[in-house]
Structures are given as structure tokens and as C-alpha cells.
N, C-alpha and C. Protein backbone atom coordinates (compact mmCIF):
# COMPACT_ATOMS: atom_id res chain seq x y z
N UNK A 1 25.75 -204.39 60.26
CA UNK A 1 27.10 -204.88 60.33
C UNK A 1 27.97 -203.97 59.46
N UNK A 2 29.01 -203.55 59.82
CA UNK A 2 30.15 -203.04 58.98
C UNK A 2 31.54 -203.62 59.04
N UNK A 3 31.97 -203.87 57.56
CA UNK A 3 32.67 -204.51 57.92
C UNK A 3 34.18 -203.45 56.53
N UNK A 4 35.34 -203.56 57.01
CA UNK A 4 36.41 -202.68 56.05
C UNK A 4 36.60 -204.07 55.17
N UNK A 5 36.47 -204.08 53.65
CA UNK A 5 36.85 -205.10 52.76
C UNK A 5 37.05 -204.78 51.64
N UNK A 6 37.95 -205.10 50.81
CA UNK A 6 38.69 -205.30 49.05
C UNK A 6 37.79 -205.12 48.10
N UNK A 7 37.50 -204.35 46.96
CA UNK A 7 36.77 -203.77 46.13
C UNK A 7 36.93 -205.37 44.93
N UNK A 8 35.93 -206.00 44.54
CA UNK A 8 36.62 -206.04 43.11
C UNK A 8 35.13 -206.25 41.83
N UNK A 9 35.19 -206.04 40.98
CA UNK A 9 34.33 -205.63 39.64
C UNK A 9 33.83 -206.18 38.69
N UNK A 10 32.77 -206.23 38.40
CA UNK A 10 32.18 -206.94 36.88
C UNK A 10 31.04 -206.12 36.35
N UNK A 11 30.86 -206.11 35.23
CA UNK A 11 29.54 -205.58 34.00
C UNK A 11 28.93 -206.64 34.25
N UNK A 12 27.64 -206.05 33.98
CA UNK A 12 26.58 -207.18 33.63
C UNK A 12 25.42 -206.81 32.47
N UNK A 13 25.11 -207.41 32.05
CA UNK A 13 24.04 -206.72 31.07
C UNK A 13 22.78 -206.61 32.13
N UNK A 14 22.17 -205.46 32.50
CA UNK A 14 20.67 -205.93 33.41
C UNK A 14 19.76 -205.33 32.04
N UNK A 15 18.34 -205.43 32.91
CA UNK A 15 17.22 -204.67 32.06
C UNK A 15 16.93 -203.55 31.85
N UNK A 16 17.75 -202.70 32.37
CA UNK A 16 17.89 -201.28 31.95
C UNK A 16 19.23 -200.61 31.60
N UNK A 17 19.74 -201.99 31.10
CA UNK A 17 21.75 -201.55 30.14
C UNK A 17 22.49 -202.09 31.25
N UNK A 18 23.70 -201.97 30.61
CA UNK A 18 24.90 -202.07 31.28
C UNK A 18 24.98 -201.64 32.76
N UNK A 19 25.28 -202.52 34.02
CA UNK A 19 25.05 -202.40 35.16
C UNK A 19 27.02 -202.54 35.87
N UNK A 20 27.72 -202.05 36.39
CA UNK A 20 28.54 -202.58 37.25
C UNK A 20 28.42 -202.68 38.28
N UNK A 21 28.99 -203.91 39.15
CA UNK A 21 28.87 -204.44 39.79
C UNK A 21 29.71 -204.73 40.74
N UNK A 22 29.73 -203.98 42.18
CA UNK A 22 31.13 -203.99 43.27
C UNK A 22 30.65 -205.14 43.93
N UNK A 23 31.41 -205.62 43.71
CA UNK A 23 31.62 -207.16 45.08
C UNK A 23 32.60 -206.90 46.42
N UNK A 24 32.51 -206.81 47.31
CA UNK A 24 33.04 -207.03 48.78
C UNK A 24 32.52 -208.34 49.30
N UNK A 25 34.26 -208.61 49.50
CA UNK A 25 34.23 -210.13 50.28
C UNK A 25 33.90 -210.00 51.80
N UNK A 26 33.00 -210.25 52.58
CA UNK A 26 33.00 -209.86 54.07
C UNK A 26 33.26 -211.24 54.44
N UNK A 27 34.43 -211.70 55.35
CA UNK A 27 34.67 -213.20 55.73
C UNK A 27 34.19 -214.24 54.95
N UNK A 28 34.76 -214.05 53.88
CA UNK A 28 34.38 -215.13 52.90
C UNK A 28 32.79 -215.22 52.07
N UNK A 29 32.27 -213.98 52.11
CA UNK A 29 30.89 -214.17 51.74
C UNK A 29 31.24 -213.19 50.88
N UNK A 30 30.43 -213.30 49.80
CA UNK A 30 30.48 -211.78 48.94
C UNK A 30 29.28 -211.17 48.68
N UNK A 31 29.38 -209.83 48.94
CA UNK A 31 28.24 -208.78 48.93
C UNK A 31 28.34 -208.10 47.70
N UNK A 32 26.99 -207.67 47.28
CA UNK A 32 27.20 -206.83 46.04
C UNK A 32 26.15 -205.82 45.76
N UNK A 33 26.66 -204.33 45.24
CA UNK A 33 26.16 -203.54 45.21
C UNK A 33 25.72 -202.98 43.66
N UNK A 34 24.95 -202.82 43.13
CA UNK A 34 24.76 -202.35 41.85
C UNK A 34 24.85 -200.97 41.06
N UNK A 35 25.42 -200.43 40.46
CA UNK A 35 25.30 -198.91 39.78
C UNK A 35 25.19 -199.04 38.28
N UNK A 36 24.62 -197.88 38.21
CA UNK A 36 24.71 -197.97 36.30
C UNK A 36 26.35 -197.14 36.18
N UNK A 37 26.57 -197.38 35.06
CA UNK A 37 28.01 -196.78 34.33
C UNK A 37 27.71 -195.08 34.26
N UNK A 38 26.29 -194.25 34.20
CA UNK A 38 26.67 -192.92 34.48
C UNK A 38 27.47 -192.35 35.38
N UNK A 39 28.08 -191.43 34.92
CA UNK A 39 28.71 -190.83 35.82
C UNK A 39 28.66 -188.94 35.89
N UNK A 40 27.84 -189.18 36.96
CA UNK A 40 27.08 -187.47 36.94
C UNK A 40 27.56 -187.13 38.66
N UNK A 41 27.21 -186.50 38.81
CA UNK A 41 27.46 -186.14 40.52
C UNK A 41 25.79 -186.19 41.49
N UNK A 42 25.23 -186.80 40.33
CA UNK A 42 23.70 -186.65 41.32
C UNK A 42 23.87 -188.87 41.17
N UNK A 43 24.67 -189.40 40.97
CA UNK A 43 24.97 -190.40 40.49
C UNK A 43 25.62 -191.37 42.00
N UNK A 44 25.44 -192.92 42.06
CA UNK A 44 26.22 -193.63 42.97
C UNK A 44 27.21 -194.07 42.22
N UNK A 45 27.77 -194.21 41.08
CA UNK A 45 29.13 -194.39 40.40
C UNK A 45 29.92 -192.98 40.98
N UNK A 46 28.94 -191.93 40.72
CA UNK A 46 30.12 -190.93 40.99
C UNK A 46 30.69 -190.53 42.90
N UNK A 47 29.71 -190.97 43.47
CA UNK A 47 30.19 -191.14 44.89
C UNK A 47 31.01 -192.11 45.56
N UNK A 48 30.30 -192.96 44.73
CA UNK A 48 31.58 -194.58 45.27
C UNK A 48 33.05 -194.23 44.56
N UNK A 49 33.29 -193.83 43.41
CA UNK A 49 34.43 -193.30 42.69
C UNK A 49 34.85 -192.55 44.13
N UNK A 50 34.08 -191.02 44.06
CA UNK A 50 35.07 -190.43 45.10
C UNK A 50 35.57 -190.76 46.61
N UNK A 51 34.65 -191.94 47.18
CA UNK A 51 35.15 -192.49 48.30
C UNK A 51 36.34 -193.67 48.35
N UNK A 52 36.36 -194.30 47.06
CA UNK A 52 37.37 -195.02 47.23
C UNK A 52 39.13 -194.56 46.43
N UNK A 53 38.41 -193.53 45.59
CA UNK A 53 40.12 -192.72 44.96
C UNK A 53 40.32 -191.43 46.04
N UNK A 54 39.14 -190.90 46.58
CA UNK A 54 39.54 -189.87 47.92
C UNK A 54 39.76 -188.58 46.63
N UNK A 55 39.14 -188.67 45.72
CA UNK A 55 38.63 -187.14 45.16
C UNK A 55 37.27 -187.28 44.23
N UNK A 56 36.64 -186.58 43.87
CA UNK A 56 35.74 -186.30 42.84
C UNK A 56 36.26 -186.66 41.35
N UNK A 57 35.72 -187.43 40.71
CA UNK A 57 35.61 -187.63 39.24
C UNK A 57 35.36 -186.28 38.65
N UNK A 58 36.38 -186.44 37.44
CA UNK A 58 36.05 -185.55 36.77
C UNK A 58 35.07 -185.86 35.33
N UNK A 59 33.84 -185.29 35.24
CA UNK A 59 33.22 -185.38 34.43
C UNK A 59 33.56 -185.04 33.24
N UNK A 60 33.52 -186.03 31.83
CA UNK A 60 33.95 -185.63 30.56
C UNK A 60 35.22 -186.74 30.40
N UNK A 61 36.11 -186.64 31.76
CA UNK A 61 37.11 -188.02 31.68
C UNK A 61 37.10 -188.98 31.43
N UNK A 62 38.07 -189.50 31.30
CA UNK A 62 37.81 -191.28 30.87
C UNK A 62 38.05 -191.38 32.59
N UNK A 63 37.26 -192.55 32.98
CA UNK A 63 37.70 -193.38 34.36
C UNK A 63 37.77 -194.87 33.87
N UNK A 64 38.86 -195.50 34.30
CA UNK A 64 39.75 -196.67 34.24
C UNK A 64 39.15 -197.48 35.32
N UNK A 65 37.85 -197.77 34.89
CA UNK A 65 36.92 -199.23 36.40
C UNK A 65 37.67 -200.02 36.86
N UNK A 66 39.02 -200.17 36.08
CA UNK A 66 39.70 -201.55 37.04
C UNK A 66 40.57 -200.53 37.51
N UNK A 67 41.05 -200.02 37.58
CA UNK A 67 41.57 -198.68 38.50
C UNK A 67 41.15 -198.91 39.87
N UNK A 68 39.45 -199.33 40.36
CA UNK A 68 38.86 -198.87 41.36
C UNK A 68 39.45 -200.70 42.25
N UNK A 69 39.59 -201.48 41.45
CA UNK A 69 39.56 -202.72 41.73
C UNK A 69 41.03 -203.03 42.73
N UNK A 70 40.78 -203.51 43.73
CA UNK A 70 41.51 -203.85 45.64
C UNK A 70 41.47 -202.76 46.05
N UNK A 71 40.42 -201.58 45.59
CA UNK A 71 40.50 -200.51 46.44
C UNK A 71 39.71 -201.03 47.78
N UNK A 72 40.16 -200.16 49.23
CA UNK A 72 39.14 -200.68 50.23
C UNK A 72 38.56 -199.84 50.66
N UNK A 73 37.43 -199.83 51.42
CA UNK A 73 36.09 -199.24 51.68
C UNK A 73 35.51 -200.11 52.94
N UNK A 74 35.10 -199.43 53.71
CA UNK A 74 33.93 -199.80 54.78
C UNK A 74 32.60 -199.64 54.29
N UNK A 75 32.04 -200.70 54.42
CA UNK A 75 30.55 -201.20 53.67
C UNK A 75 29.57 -201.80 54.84
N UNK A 76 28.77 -200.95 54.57
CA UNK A 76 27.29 -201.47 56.28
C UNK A 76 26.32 -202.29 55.16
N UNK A 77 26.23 -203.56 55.82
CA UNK A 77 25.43 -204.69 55.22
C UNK A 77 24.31 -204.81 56.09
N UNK A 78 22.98 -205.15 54.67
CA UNK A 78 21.73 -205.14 56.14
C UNK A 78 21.03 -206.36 55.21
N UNK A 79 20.71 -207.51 56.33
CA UNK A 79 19.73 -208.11 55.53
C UNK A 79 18.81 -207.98 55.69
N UNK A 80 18.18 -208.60 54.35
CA UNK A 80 16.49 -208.23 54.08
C UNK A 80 15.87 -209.59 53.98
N UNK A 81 14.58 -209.92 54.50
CA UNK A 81 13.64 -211.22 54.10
C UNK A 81 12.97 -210.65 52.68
N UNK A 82 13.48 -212.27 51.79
CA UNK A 82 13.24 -211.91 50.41
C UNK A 82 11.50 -212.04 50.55
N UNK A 83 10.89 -210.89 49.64
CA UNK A 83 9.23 -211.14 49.73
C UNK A 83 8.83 -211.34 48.45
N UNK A 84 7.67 -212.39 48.11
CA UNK A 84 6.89 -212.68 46.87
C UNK A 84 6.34 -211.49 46.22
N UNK A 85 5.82 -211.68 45.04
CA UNK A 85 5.17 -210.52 44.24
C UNK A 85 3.96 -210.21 44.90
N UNK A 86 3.86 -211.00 46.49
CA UNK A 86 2.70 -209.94 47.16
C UNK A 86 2.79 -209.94 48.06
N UNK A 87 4.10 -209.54 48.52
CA UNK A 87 4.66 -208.98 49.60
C UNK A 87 5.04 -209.66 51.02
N UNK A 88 4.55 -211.33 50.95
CA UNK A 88 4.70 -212.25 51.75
C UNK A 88 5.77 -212.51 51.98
N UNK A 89 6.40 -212.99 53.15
CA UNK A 89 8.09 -213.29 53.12
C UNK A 89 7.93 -214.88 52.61
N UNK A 90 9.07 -215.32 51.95
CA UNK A 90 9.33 -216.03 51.21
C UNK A 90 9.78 -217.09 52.25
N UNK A 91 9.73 -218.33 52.02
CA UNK A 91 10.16 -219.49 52.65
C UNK A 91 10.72 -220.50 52.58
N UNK A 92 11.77 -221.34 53.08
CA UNK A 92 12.17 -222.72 52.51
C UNK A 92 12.86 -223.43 53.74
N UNK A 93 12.22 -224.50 53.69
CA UNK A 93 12.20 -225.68 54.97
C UNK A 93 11.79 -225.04 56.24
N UNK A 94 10.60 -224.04 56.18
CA UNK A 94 10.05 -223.20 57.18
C UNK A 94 10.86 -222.01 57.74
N UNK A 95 11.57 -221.86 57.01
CA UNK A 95 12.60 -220.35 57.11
C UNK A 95 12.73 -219.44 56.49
N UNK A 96 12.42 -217.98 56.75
CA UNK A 96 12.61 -216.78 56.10
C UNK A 96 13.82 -217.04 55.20
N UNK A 97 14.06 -216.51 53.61
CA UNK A 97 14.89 -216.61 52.90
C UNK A 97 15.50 -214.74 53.28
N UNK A 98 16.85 -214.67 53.09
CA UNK A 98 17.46 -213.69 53.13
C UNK A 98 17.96 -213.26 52.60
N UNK A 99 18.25 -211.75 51.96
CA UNK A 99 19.43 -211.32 51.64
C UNK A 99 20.06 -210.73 51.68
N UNK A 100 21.27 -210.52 51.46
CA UNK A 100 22.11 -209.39 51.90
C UNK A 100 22.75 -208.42 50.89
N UNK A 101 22.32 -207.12 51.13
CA UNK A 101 23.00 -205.76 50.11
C UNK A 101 23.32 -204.76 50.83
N UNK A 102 24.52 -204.33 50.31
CA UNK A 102 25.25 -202.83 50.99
C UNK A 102 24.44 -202.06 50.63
N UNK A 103 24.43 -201.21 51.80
CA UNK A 103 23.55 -199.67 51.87
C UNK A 103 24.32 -198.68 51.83
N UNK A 104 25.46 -198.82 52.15
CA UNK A 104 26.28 -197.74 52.15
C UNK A 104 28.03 -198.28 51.87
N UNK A 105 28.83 -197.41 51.44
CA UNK A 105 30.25 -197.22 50.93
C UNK A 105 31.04 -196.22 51.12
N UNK A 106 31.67 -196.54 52.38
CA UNK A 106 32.32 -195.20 53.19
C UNK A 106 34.04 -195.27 52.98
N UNK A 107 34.61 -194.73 53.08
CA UNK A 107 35.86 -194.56 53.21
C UNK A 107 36.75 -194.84 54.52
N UNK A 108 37.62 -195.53 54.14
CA UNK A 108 38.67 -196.39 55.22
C UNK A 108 39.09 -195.11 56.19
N UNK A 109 39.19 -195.18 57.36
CA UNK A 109 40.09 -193.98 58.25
C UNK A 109 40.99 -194.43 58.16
């Protein structure tokens, strides 16, 4: 599914540091994608930056994260059946549990 939708932002502490966090609302549902705060060019902070400001970050800069926030973007959502720590799909009231994460963050035409 792809769908064009509104950027907006939060930190989180995860288990390997400071994580931000893009949320896209797709018809009322919200999707979310994870990056760490580096910002290198071998990096998904530094690609999602340049698809939604429409240039390359400059490395060494300060970047302003709420800057990036009602930016819009086309985002392809795929769900996944959530699986146990052994690889079984997961279940509840006899139904595959699901979820949904962006795979990709493209730029509006």
C-alpha cells in the first residue's frame, strides 16, 4: 500500500540510545518508522532528511527535527504476521496478529 501523508515526531529512549521516531497518519491509523539520531550519508536519518527538505544534509550542521515535522512524503506500508521467539506466527482469538511498518519514504511529485 502507498499512501502520500503528514510527517510528525518523537524521541524515545530504545536499547541502543536515543531513537526518533516518524509517525504517518494513513486514514486515521498511524505508522511508524524508526532511525537513530546519526546523521552520516550511509545513514536513514540522512535520507529521510533529504527526501522530505528535497536536499542533502549537511554534515557538521545543526538540523532542527521539528523543522521536518507536516513535512509530506509517500510511504509504502507492508504488513507483517507478528512471530514468537521461535518463529511461529503469533495468535489471538485464532488470528494471525499483525503489523504494520514503512519500508520505504519517498518524496511527494
Amino acid at each position: 500500500m502507498e499512501e502520500q501523508t503528514t510527517l510528525s515526531m518523537k524521541m524515545e529512549e530504545a536499547k541502543f540510545g536515543k531513537m526518533l521516531i516518524f509517525n504517518f497518519d494513513i486514514k486515521g491509523v498511524e505508522v511508524s518508522a524508526l532511525c537513530s539520531q546519526k546523521l552520516n550519508p550511509k545513514t536513514k536519518l540522512f535520507d529521510w532528511v533529504k527526501i522530505l527538505t528535497g536536499k542533502a544534509p549537511v554534515v557538521g550542521e545543526d538540523l532542527v527535527i521539528k523543522d521536518l515535522v507536516g513535512k509530506e512524503a509517500l510511504v509504502t506500508v507492508r504488513n507483517r504476521i507478528v512471530k514468537d521467539e521461535k518463529g511461529n506466527a503469533s495468535m489471538k482469538d485464532g488470528k494471525n496478529i499483525l503489523t504494520s511498518g514503512i519500508t520505504e519514504i519517498r518524496e511527494t511529485k
